[in-house]
Protein backbone atom coordinates (compact mmCIF):
# COMPACT_ATOMS: atom_id res chain seq x y z
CA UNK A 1 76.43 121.12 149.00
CA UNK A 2 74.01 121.40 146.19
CA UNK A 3 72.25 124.51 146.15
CA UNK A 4 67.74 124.59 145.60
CA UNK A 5 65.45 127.00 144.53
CA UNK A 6 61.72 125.93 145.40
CA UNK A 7 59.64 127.80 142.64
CA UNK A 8 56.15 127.47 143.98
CA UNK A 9 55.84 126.62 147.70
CA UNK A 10 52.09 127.14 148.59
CA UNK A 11 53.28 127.95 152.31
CA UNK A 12 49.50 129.51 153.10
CA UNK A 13 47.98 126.45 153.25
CA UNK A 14 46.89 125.98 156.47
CA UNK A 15 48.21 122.45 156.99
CA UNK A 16 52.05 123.59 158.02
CA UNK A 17 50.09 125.25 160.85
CA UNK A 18 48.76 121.49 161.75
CA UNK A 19 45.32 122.20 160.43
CA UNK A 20 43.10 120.00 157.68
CA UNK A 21 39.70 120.67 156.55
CA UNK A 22 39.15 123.74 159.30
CA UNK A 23 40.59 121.13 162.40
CA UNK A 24 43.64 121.50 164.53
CA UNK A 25 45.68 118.07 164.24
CA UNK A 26 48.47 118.59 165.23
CA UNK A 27 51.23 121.60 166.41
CA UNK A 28 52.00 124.46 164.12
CA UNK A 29 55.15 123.13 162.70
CA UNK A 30 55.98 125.71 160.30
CA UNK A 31 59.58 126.52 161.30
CA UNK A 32 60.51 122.48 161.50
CA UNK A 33 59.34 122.79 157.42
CA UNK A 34 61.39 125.51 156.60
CA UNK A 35 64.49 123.95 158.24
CA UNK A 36 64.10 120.67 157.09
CA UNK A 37 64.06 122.46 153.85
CA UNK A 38 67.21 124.94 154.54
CA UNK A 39 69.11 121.76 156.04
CA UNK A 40 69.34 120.19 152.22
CA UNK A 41 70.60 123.26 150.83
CA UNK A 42 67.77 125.57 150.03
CA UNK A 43 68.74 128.30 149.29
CA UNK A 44 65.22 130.49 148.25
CA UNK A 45 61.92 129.66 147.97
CA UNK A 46 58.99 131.13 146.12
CA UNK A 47 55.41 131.59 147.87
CA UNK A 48 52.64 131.02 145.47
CA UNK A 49 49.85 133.07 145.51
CA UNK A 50 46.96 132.50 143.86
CA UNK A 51 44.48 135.86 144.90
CA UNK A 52 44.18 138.71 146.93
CA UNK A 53 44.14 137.21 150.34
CA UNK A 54 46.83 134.46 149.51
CA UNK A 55 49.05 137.31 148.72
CA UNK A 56 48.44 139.24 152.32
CA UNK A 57 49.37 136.12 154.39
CA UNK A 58 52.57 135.48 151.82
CA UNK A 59 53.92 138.46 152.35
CA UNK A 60 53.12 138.11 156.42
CA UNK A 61 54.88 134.79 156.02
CA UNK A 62 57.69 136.27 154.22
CA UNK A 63 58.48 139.44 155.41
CA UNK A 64 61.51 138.75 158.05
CA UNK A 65 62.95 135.59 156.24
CA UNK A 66 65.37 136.72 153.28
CA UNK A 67 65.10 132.79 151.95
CA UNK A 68 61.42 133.37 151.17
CA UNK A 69 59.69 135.66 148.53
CA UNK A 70 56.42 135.52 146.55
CA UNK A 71 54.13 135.60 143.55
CA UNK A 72 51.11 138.25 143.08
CA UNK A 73 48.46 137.36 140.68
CA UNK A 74 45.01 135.57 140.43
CA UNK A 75 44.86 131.94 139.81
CA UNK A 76 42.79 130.75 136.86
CA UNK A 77 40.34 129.13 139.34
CA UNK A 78 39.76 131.88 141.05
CA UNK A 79 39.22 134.62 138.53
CA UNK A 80 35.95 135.23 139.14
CA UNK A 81 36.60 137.00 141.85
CA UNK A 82 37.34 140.07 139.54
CA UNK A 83 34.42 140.27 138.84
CA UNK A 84 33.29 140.96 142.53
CA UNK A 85 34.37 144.57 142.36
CA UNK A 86 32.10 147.07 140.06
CA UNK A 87 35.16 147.53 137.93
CA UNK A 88 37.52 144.79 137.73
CA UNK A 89 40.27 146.82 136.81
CA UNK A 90 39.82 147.73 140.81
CA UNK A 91 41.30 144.33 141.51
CA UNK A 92 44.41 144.73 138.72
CA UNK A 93 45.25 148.12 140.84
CA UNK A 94 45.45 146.31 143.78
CA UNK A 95 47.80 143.75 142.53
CA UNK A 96 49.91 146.27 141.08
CA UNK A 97 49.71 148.15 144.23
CA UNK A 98 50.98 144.59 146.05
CA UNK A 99 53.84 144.71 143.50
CA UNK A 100 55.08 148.46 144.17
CA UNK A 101 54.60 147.91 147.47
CA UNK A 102 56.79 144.66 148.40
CA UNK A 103 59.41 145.52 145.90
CA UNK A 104 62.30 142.72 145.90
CA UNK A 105 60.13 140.62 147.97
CA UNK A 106 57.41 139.93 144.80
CA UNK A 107 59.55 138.00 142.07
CA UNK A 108 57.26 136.94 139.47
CA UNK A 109 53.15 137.78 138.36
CA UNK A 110 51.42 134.94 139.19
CA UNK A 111 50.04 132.32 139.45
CA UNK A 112 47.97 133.16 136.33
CA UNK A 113 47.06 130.92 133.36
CA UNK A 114 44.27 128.65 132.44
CA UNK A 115 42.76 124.95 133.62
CA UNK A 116 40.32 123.79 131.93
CA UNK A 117 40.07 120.73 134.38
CA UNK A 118 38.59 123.07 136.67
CA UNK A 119 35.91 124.91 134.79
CA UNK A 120 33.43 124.31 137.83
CA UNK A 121 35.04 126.98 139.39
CA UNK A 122 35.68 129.51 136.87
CA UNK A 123 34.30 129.55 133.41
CA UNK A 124 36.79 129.14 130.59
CA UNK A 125 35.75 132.58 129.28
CA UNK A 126 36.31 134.39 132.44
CA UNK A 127 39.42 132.89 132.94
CA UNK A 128 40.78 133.87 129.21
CA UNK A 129 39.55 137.31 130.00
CA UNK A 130 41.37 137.57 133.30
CA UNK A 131 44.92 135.57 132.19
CA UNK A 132 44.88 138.33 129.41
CA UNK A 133 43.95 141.31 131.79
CA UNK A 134 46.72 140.28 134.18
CA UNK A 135 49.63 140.01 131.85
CA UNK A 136 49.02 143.84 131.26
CA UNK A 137 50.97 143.61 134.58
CA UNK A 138 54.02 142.01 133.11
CA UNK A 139 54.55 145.41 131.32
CA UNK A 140 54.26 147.62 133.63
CA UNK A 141 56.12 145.97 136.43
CA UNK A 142 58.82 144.04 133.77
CA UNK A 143 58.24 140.78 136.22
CA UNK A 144 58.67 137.29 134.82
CA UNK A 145 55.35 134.99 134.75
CA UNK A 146 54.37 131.93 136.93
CA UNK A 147 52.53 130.32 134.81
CA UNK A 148 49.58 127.88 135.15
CA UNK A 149 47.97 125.55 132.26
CA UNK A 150 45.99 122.45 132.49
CA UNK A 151 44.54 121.51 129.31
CA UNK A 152 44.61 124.61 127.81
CA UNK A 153 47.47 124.66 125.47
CA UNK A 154 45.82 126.09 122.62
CA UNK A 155 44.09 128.94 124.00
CA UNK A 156 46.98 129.01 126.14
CA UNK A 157 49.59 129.84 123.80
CA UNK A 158 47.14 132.40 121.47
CA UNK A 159 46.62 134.69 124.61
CA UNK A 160 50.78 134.20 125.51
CA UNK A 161 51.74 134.99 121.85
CA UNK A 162 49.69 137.86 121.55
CA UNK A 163 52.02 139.54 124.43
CA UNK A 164 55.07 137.86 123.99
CA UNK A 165 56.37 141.10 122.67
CA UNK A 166 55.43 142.67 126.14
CA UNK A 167 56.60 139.87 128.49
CA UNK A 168 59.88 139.14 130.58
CA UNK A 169 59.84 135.31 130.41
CA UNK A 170 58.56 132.71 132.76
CA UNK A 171 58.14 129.68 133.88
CA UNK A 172 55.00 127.05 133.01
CA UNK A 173 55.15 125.38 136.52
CA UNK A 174 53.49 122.09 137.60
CA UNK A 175 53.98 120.79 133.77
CA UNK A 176 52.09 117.64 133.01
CA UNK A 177 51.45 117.55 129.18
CA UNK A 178 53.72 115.70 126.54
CA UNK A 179 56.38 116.47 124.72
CA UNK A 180 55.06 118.29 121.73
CA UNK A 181 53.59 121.04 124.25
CA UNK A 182 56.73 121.38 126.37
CA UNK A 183 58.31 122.41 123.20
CA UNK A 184 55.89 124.66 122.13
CA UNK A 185 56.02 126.36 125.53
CA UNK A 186 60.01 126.35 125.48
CA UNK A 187 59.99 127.49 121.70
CA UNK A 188 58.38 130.98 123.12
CA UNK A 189 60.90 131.01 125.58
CA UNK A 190 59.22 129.53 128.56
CA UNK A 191 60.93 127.52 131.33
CA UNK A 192 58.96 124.32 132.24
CA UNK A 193 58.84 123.49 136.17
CA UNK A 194 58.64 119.87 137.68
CA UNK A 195 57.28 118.51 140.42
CA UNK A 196 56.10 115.04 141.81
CA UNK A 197 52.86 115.69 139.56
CA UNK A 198 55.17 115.81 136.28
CA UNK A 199 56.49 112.44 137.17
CA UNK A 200 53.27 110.20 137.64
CA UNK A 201 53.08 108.20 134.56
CA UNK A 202 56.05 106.69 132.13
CA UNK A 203 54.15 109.76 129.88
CA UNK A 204 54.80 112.18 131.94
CA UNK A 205 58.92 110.83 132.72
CA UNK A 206 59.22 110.78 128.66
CA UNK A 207 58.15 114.54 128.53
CA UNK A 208 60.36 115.88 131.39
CA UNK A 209 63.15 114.28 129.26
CA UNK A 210 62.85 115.87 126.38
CA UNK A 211 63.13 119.53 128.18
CA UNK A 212 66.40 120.99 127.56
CA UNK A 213 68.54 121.23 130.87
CA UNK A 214 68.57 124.92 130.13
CA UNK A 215 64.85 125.42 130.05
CA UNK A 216 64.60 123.37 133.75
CA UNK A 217 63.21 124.14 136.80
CA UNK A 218 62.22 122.25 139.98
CA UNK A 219 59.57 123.11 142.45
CA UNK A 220 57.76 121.09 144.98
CA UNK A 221 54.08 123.05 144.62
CA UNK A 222 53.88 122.25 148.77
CA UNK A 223 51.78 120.64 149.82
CA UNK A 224 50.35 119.08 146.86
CA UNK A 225 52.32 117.12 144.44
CA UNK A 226 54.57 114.69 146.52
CA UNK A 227 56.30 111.51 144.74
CA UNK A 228 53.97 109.10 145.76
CA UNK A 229 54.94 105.02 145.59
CA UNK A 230 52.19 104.69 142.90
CA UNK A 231 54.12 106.84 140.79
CA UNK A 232 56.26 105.65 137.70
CA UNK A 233 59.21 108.22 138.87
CA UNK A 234 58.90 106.47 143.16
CA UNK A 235 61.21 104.02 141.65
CA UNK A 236 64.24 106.94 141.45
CA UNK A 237 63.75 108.33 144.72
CA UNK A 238 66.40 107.72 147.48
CA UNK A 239 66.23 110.53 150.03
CA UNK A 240 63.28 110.00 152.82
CA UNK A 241 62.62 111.39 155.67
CA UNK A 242 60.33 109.86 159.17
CA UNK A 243 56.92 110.10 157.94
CA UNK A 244 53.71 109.99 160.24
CA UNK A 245 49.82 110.31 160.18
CA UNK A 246 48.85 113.70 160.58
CA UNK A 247 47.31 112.14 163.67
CA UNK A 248 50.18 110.21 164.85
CA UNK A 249 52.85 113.67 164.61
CA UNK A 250 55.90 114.07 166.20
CA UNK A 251 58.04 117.04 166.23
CA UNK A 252 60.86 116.59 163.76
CA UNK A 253 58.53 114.47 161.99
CA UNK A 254 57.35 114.67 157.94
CA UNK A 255 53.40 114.29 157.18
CA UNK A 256 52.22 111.44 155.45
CA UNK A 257 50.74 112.68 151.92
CA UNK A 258 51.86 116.08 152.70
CA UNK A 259 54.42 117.19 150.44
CA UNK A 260 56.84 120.06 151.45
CA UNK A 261 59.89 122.10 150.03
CA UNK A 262 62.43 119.31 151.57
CA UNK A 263 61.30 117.09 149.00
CA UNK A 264 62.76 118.94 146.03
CA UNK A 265 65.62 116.53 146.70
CA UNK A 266 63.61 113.84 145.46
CA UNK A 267 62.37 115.68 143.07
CA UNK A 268 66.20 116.49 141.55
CA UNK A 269 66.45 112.34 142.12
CA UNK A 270 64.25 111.14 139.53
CA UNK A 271 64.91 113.84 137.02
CA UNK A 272 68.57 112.83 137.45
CA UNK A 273 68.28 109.48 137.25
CA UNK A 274 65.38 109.33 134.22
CA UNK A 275 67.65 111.48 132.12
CA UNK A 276 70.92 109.49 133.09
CA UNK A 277 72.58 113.09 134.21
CA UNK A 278 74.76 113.75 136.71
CA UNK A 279 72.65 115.35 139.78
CA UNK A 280 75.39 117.58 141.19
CA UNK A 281 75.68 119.17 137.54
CA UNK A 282 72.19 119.29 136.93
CA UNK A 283 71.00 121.00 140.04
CA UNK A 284 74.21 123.30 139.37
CA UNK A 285 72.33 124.07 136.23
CA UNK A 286 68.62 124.47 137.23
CA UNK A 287 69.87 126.50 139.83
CA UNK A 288 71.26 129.00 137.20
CA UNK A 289 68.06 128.78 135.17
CA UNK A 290 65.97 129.91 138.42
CA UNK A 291 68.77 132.87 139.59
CA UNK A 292 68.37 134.26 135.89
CA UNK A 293 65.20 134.02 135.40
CA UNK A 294 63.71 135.31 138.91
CA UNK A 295 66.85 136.61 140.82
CA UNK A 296 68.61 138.12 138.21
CA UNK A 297 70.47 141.01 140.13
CA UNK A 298 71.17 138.48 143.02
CA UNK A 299 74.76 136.68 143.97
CA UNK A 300 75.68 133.55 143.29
């Protein structure tokens, strides 16, 4: 059976607990996710966390499942919230504190970067400040990066290659730029993650191809990012499951638009099939990727 890692599960969200936009829809169906997910061979899976509080409730949601482990940083969006403490060094501690904490549990420092789509949220100076602040972490605690950039890549890779010296690798998750930028990103040693958002457009298929197997990972970014059949990579898919309305749920069922670690098959499916490789040998090999970069001192 092939084996999964999920790099970047946002399993906070409040939807597996059958709530959208602040309203119970349906049952908390949390533990039919995760075993939908465990049933196609998944074998780990990585919480993202994107700020303080995300990072409380991942390690609540974590804490007696030895499949499941999690990020600590501050998401470029939300960086300004460093500057709600009088010092925002303050905030760093507590991450660090997170970190020292929930050793073995906390796998990589993130997610931190930059997205410059999303400047309504967080200035682009606040956010360079921040990204740089937090990889001050990546020395200290000698975890790998889960890294975010949207739009960025210049600024993106001046802050990284100022502290490459310091860092302990990483991965660029959710990519969606071209070619040229996945091998700037590999080039300074970076895996690239995919997920249904880095296979949208016949763009998008043409950069995942040109990633080196070696530098691969797969993700599902939960529940954001599903394949959808508008997507140039839909065509590749074969593995579905029973979908239904959020209003129309049934246990054992999937959510319509909601994506969830299960569908890294489909994921692994269009990759495959877009690169003409075969999938047993390249989810043998992204597998590897993820165990050395973020499980290092883990069986295989």
């Amino acid at each position: 059976m092939r084996r999964y890692i999920d790099i970047g599960a946002n399993l906070t969200d409040a939807v597996f607990k059958g709530i959208y936009r602040g309203k119970k829809v349906h049952d908390n169906d949390f533990h039919h996710v995760l075993n939908r997910a465990f049933e196609v061979g998944m074998d780990k899976i990585i919480v993202t966390a994107g700020c303080k509080d995300d990072i409380t409730e991942a390690l609540e949601i974590i804490k007696n499942n030895d499949k499941l482990y999690c990020t600590v940083g501050v998401h470029p969006t939300k960086c300004n919230e460093f500057d709600s403490y009088d010092n925002p060094m303050d905030y760093l501690s507590i991450l660090k504190a997170f970190i020292d904490e929930n050793k073995g549990q906390v796998v990589a420092l993130g997610e931190l970067g930059l997205d410059y789509d999303r400047t309504q949220f967080c200035s682009i100076e606040t956010q360079k400040k921040y990204f740089s602040m937090q990889l001050e972490l990546a020395t200290e605690t000698n975890l790998p990066l889960f890294l975010h950039s949207r739009n960025c890549a210049s600024d993106f890779i001046d802050i990284i290659s100022k502290k490459r010296d310091d860092l302990h690798g990483g991965v660029v998750h959710s990519f969606t730029g071209t070619a040229e930028e996945a091998k700037l990103y590999t080039d300074l040693g970076f895996f690239i993650g995919i997920n249904g958002c880095s296979l949208k457009t016949k763009e998008n298929l043409e950069a995942m191809a040109s990633i080196p197997t070696e530098k691969l990972m797969i993700e599902t970014d939960a529940p954001w990012c599903g394949i959808k059949n508008t997507h140039a990579g839909s065509k590749f898919v074969k593995t579905k499951w029973d979908v239904k309305k959020k209003e129309k749920w049934v246990e054992g069922s999937t959510v319509k638009d909601r994506c969830e670690p299960c569908h890294i098959v489909q994921v692994l499916e269009v990759i495959a099939e877009y690169r003409q490789e075969d999938p047993d040998e390249l989810c043998q090999q992204i597998y590897d990727n993820t165990q050395q970069l973020f499980f290092p001192h883990c069986e295989r």
